[in-house]
N, C-alpha and C. Protein backbone atom coordinates (compact mmCIF):
# COMPACT_ATOMS: atom_id res chain seq x y z
N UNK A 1 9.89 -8.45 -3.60
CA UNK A 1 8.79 -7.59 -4.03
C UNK A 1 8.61 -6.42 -3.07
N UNK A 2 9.23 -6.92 -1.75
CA UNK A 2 8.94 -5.55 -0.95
C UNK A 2 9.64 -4.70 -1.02
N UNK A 3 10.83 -4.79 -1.61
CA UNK A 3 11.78 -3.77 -1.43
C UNK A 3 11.52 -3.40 -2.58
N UNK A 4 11.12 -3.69 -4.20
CA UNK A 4 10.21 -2.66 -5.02
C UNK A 4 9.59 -2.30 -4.69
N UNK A 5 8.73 -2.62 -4.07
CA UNK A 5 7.69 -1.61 -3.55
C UNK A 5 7.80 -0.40 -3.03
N UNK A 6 9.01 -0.63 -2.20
CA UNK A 6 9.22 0.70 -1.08
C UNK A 6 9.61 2.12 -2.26
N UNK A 7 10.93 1.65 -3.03
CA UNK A 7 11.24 2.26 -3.91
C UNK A 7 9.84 2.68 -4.46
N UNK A 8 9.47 1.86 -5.12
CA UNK A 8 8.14 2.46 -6.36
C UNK A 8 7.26 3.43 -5.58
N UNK A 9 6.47 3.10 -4.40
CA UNK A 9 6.04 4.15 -3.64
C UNK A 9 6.70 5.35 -3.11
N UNK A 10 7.91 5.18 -3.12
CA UNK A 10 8.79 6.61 -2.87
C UNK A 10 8.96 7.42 -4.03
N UNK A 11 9.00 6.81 -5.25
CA UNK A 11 9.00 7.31 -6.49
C UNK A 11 7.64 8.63 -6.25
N UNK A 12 6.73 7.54 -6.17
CA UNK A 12 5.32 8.19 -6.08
C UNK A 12 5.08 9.07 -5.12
N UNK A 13 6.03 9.17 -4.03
CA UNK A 13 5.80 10.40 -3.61
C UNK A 13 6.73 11.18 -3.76
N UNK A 14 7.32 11.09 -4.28
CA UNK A 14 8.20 12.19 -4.88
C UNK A 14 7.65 12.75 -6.43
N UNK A 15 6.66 12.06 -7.10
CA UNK A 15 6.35 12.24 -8.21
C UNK A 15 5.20 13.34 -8.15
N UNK A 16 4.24 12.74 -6.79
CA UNK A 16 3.12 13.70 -6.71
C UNK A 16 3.48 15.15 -5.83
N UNK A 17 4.81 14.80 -5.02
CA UNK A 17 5.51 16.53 -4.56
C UNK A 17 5.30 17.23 -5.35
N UNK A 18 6.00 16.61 -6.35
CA UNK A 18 6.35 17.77 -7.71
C UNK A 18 5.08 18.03 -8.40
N UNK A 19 4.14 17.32 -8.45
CA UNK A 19 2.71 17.77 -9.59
C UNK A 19 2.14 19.05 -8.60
N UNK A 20 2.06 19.04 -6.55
CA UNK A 20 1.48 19.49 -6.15
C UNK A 20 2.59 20.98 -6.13
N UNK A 21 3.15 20.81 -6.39
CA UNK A 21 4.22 21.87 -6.65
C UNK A 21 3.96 22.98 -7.57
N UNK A 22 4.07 21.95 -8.76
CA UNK A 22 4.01 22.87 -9.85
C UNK A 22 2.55 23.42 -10.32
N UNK A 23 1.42 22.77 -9.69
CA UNK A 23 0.22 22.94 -9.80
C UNK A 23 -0.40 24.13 -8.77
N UNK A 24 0.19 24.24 -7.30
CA UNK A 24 0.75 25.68 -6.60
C UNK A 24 1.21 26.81 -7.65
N UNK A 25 2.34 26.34 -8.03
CA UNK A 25 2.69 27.61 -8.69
C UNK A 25 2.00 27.98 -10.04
N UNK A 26 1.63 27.01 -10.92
CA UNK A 26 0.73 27.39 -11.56
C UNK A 26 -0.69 28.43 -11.28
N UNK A 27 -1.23 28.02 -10.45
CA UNK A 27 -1.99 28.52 -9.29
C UNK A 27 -1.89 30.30 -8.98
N UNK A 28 -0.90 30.02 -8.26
CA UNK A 28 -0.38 31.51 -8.22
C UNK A 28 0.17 32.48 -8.89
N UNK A 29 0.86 31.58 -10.24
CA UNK A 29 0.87 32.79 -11.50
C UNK A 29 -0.04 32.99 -12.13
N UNK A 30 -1.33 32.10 -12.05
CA UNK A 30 -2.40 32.61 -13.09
C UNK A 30 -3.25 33.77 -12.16
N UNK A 31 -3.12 33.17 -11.03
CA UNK A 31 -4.23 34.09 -9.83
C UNK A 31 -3.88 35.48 -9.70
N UNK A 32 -2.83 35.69 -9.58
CA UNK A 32 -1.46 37.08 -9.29
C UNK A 32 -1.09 37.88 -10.69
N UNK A 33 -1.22 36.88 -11.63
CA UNK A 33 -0.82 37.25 -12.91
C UNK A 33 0.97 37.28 -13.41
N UNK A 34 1.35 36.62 -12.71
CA UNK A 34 3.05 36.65 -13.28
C UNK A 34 3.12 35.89 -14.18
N UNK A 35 3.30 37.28 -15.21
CA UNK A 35 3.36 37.13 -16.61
C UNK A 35 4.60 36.12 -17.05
N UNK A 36 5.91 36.17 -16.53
CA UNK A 36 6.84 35.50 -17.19
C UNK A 36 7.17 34.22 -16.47
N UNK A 37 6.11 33.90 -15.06
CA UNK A 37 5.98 32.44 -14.80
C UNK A 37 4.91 31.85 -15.69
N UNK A 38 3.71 32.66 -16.03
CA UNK A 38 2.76 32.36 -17.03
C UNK A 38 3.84 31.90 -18.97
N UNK A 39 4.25 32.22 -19.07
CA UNK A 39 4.89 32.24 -19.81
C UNK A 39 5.27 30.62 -20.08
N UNK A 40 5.90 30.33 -19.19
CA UNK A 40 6.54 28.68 -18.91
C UNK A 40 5.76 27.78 -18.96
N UNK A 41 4.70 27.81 -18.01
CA UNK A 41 3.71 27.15 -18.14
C UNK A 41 2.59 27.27 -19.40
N UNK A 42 2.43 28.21 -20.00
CA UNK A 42 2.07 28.04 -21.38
C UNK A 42 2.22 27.06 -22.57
N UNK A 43 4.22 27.92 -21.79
CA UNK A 43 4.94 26.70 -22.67
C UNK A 43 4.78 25.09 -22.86
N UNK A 44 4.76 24.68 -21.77
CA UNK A 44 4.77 23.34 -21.25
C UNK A 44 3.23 22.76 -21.34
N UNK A 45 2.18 23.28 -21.30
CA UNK A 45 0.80 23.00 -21.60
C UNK A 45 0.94 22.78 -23.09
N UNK A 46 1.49 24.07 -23.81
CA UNK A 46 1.64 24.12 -25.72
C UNK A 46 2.44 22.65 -25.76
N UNK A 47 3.14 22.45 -25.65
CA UNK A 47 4.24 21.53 -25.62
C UNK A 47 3.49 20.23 -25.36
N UNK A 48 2.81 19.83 -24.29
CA UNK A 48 2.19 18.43 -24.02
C UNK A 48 0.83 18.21 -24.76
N UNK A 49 0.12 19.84 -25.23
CA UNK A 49 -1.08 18.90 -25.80
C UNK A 49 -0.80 19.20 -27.15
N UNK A 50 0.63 19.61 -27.54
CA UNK A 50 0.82 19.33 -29.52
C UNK A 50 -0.23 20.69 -30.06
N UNK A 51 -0.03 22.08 -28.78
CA UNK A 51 -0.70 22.37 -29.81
C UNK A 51 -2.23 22.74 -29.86
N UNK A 52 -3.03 21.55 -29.56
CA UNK A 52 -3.94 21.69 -29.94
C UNK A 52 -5.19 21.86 -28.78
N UNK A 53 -4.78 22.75 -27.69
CA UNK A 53 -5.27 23.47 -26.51
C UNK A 53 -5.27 24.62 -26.24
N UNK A 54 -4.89 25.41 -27.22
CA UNK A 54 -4.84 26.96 -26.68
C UNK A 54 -5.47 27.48 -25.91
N UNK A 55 -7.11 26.89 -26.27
CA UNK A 55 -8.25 28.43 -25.18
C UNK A 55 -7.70 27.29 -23.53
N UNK A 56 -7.27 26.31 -23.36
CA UNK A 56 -6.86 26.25 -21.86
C UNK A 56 -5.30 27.47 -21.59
N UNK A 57 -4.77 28.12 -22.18
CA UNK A 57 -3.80 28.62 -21.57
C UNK A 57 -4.62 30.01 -21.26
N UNK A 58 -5.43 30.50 -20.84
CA UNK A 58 -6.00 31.83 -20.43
C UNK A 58 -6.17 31.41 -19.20
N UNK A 59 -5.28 32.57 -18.26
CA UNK A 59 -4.96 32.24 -16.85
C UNK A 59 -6.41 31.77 -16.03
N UNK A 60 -7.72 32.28 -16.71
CA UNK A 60 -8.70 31.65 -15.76
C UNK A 60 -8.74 30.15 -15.80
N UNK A 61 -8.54 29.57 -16.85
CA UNK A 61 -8.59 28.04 -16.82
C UNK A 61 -7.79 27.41 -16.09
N UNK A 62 -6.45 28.18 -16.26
CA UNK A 62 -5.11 27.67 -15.46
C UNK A 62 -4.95 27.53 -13.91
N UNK A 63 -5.84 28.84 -13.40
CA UNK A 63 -6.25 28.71 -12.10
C UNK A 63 -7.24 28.00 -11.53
N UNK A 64 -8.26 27.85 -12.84
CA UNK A 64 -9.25 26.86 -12.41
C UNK A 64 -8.77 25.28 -12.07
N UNK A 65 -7.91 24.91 -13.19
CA UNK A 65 -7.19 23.66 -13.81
C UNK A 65 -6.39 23.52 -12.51
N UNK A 66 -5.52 24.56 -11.96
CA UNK A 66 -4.65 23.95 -11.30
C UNK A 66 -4.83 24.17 -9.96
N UNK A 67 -6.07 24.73 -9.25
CA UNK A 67 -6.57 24.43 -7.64
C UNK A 67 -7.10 23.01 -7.47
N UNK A 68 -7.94 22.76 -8.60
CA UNK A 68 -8.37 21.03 -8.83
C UNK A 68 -7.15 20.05 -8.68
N UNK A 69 -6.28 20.48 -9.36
CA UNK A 69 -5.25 19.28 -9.44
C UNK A 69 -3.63 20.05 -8.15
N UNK A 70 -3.98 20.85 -7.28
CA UNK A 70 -2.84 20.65 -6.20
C UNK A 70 -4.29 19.95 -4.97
N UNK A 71 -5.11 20.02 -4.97
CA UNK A 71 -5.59 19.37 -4.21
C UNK A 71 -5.99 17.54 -4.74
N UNK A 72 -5.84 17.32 -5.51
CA UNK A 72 -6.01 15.93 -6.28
C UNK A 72 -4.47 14.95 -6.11
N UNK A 73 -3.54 15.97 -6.34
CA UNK A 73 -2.14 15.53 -6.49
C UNK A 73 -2.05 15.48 -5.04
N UNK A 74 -2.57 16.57 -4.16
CA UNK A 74 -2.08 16.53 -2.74
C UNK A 74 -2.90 14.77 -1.95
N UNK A 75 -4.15 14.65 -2.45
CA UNK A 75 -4.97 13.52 -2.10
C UNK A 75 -4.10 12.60 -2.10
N UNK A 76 -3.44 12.16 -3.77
CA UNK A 76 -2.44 11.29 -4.01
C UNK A 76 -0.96 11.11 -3.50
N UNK A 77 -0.33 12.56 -3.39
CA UNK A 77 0.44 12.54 -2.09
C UNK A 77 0.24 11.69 -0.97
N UNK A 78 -0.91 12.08 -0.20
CA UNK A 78 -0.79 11.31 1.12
C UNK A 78 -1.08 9.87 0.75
N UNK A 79 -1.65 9.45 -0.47
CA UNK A 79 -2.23 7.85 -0.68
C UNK A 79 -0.87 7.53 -0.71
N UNK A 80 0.09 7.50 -1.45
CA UNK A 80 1.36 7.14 -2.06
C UNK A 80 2.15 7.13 -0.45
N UNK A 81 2.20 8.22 0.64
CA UNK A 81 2.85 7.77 1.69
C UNK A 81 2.41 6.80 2.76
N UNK A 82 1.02 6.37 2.73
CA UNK A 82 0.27 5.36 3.35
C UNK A 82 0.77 4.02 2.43
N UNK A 83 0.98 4.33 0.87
CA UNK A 83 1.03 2.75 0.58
C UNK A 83 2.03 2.66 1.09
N UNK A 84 3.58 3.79 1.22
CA UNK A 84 4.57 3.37 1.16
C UNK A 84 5.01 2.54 2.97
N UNK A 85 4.25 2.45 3.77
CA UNK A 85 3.96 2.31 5.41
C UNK A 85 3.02 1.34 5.37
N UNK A 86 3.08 0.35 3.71
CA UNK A 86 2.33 -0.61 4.07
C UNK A 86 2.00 -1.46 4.66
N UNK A 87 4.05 -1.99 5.14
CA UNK A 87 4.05 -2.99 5.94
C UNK A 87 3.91 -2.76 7.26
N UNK A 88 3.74 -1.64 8.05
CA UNK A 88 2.85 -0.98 9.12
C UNK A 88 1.71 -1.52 9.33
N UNK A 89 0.77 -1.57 8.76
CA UNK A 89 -0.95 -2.44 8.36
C UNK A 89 -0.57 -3.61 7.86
N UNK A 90 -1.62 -4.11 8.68
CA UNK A 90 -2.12 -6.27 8.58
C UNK A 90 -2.79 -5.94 7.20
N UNK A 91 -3.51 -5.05 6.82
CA UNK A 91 -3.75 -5.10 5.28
C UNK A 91 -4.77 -3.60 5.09
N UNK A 92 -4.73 -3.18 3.84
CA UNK A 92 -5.34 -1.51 3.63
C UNK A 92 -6.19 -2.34 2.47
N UNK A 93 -7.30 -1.76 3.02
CA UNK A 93 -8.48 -1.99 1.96
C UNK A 93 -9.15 -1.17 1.56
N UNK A 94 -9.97 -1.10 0.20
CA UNK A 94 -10.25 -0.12 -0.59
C UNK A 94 -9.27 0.30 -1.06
N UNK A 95 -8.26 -0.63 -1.76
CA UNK A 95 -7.16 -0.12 -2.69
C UNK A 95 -7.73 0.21 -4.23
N UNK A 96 -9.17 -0.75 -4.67
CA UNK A 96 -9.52 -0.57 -5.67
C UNK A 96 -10.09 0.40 -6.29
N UNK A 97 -10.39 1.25 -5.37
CA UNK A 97 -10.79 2.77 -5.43
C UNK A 97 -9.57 4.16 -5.97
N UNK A 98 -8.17 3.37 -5.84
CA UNK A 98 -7.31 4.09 -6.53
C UNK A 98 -6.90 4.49 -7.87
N UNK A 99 -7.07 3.56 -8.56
CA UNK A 99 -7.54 3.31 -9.88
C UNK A 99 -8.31 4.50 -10.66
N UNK A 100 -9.90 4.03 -9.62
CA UNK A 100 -10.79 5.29 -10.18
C UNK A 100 -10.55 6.50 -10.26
N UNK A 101 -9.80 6.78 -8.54
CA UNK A 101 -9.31 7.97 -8.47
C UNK A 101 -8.38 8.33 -9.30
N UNK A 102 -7.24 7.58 -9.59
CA UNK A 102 -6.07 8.18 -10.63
C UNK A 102 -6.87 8.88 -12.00
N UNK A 103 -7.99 8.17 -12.41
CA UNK A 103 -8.50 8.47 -13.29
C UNK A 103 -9.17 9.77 -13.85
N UNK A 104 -9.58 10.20 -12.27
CA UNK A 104 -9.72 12.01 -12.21
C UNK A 104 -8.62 12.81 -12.52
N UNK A 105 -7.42 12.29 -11.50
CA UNK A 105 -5.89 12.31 -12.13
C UNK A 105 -5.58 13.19 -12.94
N UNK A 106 -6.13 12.32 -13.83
CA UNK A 106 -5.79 12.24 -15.14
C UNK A 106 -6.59 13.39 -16.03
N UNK A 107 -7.52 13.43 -15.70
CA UNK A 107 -8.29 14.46 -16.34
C UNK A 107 -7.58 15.77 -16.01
N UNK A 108 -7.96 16.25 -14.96
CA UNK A 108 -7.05 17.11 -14.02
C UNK A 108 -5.88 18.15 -14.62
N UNK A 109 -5.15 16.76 -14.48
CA UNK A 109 -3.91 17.11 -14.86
C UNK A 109 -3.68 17.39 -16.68
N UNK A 110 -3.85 16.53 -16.90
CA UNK A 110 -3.93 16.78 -18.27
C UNK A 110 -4.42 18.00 -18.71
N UNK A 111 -5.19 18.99 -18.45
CA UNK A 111 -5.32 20.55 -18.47
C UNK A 111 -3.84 21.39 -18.03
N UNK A 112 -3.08 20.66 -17.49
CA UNK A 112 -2.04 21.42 -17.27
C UNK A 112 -0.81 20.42 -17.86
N UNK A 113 -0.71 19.04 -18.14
CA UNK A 113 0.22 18.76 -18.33
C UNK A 113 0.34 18.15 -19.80
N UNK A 114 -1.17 17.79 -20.01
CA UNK A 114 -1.03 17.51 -21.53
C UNK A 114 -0.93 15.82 -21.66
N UNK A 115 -0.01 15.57 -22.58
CA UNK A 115 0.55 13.82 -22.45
C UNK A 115 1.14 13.78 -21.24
N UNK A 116 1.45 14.01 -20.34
CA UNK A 116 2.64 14.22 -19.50
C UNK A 116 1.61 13.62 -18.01
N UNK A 117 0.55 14.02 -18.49
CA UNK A 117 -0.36 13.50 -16.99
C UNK A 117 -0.55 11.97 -17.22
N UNK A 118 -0.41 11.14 -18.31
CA UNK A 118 -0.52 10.01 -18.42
C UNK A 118 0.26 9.23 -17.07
N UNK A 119 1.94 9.81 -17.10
CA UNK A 119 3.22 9.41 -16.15
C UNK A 119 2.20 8.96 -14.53
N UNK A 120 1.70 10.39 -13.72
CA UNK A 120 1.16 10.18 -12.61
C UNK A 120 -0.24 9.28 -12.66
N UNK A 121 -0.93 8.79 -13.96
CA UNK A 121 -1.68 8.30 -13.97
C UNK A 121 -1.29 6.47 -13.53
N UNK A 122 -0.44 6.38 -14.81
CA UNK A 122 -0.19 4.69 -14.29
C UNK A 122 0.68 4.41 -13.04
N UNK A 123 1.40 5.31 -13.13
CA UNK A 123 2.33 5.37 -11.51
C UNK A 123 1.37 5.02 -10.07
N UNK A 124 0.33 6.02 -10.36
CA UNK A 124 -0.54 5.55 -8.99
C UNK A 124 -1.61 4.67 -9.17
N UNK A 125 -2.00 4.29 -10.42
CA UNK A 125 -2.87 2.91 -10.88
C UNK A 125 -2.63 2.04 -10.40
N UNK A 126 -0.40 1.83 -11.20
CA UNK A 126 -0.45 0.35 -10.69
C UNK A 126 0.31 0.08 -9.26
N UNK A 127 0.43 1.17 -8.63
CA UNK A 127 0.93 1.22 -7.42
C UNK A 127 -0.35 0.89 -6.33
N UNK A 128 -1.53 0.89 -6.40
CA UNK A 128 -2.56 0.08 -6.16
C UNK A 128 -2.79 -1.13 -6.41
N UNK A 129 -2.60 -1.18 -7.73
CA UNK A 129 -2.87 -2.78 -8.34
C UNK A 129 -1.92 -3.83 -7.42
N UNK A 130 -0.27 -2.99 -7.96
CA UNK A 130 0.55 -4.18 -7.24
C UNK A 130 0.44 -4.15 -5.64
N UNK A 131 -0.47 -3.37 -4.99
CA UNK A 131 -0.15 -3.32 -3.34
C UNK A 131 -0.98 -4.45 -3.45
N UNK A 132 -2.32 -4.51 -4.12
CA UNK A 132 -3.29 -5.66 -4.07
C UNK A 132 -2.92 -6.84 -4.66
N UNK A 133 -2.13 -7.23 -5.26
CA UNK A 133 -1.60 -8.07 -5.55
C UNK A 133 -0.75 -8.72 -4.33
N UNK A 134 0.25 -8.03 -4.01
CA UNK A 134 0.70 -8.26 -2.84
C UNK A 134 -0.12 -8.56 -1.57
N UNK A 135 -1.20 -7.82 -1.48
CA UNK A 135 -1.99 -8.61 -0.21
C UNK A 135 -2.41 -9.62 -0.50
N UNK A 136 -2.96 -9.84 -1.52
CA UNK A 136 -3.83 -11.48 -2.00
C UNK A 136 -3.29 -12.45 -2.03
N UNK A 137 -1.60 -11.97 -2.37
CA UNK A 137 -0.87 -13.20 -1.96
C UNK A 137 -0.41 -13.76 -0.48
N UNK A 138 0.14 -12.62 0.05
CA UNK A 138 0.28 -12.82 1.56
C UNK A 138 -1.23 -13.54 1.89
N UNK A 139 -2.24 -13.33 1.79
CA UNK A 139 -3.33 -13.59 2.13
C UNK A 139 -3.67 -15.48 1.98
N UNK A 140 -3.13 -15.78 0.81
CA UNK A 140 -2.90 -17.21 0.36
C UNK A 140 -2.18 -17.97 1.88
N UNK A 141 -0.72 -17.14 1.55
CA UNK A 141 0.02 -17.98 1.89
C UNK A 141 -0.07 -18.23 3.76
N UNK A 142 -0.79 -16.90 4.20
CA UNK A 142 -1.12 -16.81 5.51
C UNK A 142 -2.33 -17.80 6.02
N UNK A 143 -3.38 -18.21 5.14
CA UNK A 143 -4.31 -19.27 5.14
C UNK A 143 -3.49 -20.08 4.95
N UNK A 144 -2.73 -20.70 3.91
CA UNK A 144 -2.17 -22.07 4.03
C UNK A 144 -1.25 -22.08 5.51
N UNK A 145 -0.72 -21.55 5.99
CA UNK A 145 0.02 -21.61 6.67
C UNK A 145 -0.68 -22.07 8.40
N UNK A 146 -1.99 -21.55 8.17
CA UNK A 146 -3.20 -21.74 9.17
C UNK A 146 -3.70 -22.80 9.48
N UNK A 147 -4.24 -23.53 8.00
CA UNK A 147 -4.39 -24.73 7.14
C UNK A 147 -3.21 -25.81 8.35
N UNK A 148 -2.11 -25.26 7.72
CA UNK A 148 -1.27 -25.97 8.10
C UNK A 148 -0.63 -26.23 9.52
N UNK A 149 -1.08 -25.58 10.09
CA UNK A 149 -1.00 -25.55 11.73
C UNK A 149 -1.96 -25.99 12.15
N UNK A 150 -3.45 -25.92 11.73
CA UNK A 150 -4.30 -26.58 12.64
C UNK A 150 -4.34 -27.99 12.03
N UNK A 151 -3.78 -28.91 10.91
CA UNK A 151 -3.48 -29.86 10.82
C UNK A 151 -3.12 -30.53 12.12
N UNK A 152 -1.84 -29.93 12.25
CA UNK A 152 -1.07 -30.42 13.87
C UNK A 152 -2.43 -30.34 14.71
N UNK A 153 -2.96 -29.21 14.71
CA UNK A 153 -3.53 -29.24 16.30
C UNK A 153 -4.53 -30.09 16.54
N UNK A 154 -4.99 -30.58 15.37
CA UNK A 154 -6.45 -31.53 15.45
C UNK A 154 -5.82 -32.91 15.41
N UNK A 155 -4.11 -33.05 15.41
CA UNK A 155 -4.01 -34.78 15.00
C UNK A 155 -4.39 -35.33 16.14
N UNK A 156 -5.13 -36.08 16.13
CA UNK A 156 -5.04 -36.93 17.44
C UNK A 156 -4.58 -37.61 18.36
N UNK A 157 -3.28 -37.98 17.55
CA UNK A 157 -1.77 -38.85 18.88
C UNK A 157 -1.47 -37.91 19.52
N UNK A 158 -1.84 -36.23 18.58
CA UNK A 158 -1.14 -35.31 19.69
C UNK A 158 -1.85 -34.60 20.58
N UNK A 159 -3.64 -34.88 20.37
CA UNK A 159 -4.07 -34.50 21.15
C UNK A 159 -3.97 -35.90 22.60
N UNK A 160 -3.73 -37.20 22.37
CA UNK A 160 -3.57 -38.01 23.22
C UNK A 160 -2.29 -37.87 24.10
N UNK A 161 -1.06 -37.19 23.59
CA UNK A 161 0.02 -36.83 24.27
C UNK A 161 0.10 -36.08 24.93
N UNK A 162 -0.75 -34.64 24.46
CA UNK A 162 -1.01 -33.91 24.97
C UNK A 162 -2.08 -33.92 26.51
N UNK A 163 -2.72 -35.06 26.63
CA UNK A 163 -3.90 -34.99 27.53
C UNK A 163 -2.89 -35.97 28.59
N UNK A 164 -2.04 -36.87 27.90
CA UNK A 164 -1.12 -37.52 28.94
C UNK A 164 -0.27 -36.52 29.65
N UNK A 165 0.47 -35.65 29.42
CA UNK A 165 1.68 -35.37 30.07
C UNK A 165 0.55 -34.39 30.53
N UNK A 166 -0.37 -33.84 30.09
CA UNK A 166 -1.48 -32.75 31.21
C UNK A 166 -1.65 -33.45 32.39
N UNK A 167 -1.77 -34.93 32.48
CA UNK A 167 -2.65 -35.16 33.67
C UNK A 167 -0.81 -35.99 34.35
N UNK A 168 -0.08 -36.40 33.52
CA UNK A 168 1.51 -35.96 34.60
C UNK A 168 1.84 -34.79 34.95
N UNK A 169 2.04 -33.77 35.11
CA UNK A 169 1.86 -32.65 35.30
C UNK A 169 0.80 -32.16 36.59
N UNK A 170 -0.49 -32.80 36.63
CA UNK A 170 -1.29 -32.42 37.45
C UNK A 170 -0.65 -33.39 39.05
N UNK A 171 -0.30 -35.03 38.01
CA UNK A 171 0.11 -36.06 39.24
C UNK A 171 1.49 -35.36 40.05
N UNK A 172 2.08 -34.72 39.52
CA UNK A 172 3.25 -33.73 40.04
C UNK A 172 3.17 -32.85 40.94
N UNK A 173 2.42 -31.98 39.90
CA UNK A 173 1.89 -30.67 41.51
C UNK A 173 1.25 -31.63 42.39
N UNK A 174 0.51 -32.42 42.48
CA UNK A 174 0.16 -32.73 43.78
C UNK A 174 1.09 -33.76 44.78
N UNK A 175 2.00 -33.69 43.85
CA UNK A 175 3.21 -34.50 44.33
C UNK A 175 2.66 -36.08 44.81
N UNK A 176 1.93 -36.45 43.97
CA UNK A 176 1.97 -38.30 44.05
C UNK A 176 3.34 -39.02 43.41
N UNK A 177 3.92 -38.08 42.11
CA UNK A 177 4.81 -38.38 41.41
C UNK A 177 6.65 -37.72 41.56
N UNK A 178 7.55 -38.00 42.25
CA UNK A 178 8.78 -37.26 41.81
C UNK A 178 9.20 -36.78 40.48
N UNK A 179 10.06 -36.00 40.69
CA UNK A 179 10.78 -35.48 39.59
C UNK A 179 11.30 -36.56 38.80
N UNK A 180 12.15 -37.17 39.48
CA UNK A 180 12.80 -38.59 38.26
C UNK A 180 11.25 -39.75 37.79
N UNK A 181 9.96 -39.76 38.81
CA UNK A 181 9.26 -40.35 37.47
C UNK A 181 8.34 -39.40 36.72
N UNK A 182 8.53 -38.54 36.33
CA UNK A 182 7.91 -37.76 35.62
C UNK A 182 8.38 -37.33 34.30
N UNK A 183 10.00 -37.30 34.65
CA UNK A 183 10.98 -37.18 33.62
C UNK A 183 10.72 -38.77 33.14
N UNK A 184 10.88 -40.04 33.66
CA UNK A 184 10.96 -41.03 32.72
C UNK A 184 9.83 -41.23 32.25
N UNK A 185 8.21 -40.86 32.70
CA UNK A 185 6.70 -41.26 32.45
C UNK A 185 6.88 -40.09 31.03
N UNK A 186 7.37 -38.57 31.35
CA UNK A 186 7.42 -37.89 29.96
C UNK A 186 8.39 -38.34 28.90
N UNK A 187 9.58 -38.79 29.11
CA UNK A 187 10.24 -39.57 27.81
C UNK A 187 9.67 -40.47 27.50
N UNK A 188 8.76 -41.36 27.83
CA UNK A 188 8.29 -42.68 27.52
C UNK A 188 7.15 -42.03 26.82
N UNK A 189 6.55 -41.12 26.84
CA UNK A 189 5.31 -40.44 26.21
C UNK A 189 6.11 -39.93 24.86
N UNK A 190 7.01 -39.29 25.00
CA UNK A 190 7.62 -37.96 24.15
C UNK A 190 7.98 -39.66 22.72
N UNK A 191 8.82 -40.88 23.54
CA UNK A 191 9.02 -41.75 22.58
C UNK A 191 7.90 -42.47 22.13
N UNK A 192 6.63 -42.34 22.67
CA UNK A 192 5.31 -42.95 22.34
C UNK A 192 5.77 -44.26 22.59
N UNK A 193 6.05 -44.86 23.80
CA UNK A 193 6.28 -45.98 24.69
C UNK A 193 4.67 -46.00 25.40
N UNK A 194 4.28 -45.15 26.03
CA UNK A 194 2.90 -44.97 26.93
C UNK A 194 2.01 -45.11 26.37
């Protein structure tokens, strides 16, 4: 799962380069007025909403439409390179807030991209969803695993073994005990002979 991940988040930032890209240049042909970059992007607005958007292709909307969404896409940029440095962080919280956000996204974009803003919408939805998914499980399996260690530490033969070879150990440094009975007093412990 982690190595989808890495991929899928690289996707995503390579997905939102390009929105903050083309949402720049959108930007600057409506602001400047270049007519035959205006042109393209017309195109491609006509093209994704079928049509049935015209009064958004008048360069004020376009400039309006697309300073909102290179700074929205740019937001999502940097989210998408933090998820992708997930395994960097013990865990990123407030993933569920991505969601919402894609959802502006979506609005956003869709002034400039039409159907086409749907793509960056679920891309960074479920690229949240599955990071949280992924923590909740690590999260399981890191409690059981806790679970399962302090089992050991609370058994009691081993806290009794443990309190024996402590106080051989102490009979040592003060040298009441040699090396050869310490070695046979600790095998006789280690075999639960003592």
């Amino acid at each position: 799962m982690r190595k989808f991940l890495k991929i899928y988040f690289k996707f995503n930032i390579f997905l939102n380069l390009v929105l903050i890209i083309y949402a720049a240049l959108a930007f600057i042909a409506s602001a400047v007025g270049l007519d035959f970059v205006m042109h393209y992007i017309n195109l491609i607005q006509d093209f994704a909403t079928f049509g049935m958007a015209e009064w958004i292709t008048h360069p004020i909307y376009v400039s309006g439409a697309s300073l909102f969404a290179f700074f929205i896409n740019q937001y999502f940029h940097k989210v998408s390179i933090t998820l992708y440095n997930f395994d960097k962080f013990r865990e990123i919280s407030g993933l569920f807030v991505i969601p919402i956000f894609a959802s502006f996204q979506l609005i956003i974009n869709s002034f400039l991209l039409g159907i086409f803003a749907l793509i960056p919408f679920v891309a960074n939805a479920l690229a949240g969803i599955l990071l949280m998914i992924l923590q909740k499980n690590n999260r399981k399996n890191y409690i059981q695993q806790t679970l399962n260690t302090n089992d050991t530490l609370f058994d009691p033969t081993m806290q009794e073994m443990s309190l024996k070879i402590g106080q051989l150990r102490i009979l040592k440094s003060e040298g009441k005990i040699s090396e050869e009975e310490f070695m046979f007093h600790l095998n006789n412990i280690l075999e639960d002979k003592e």
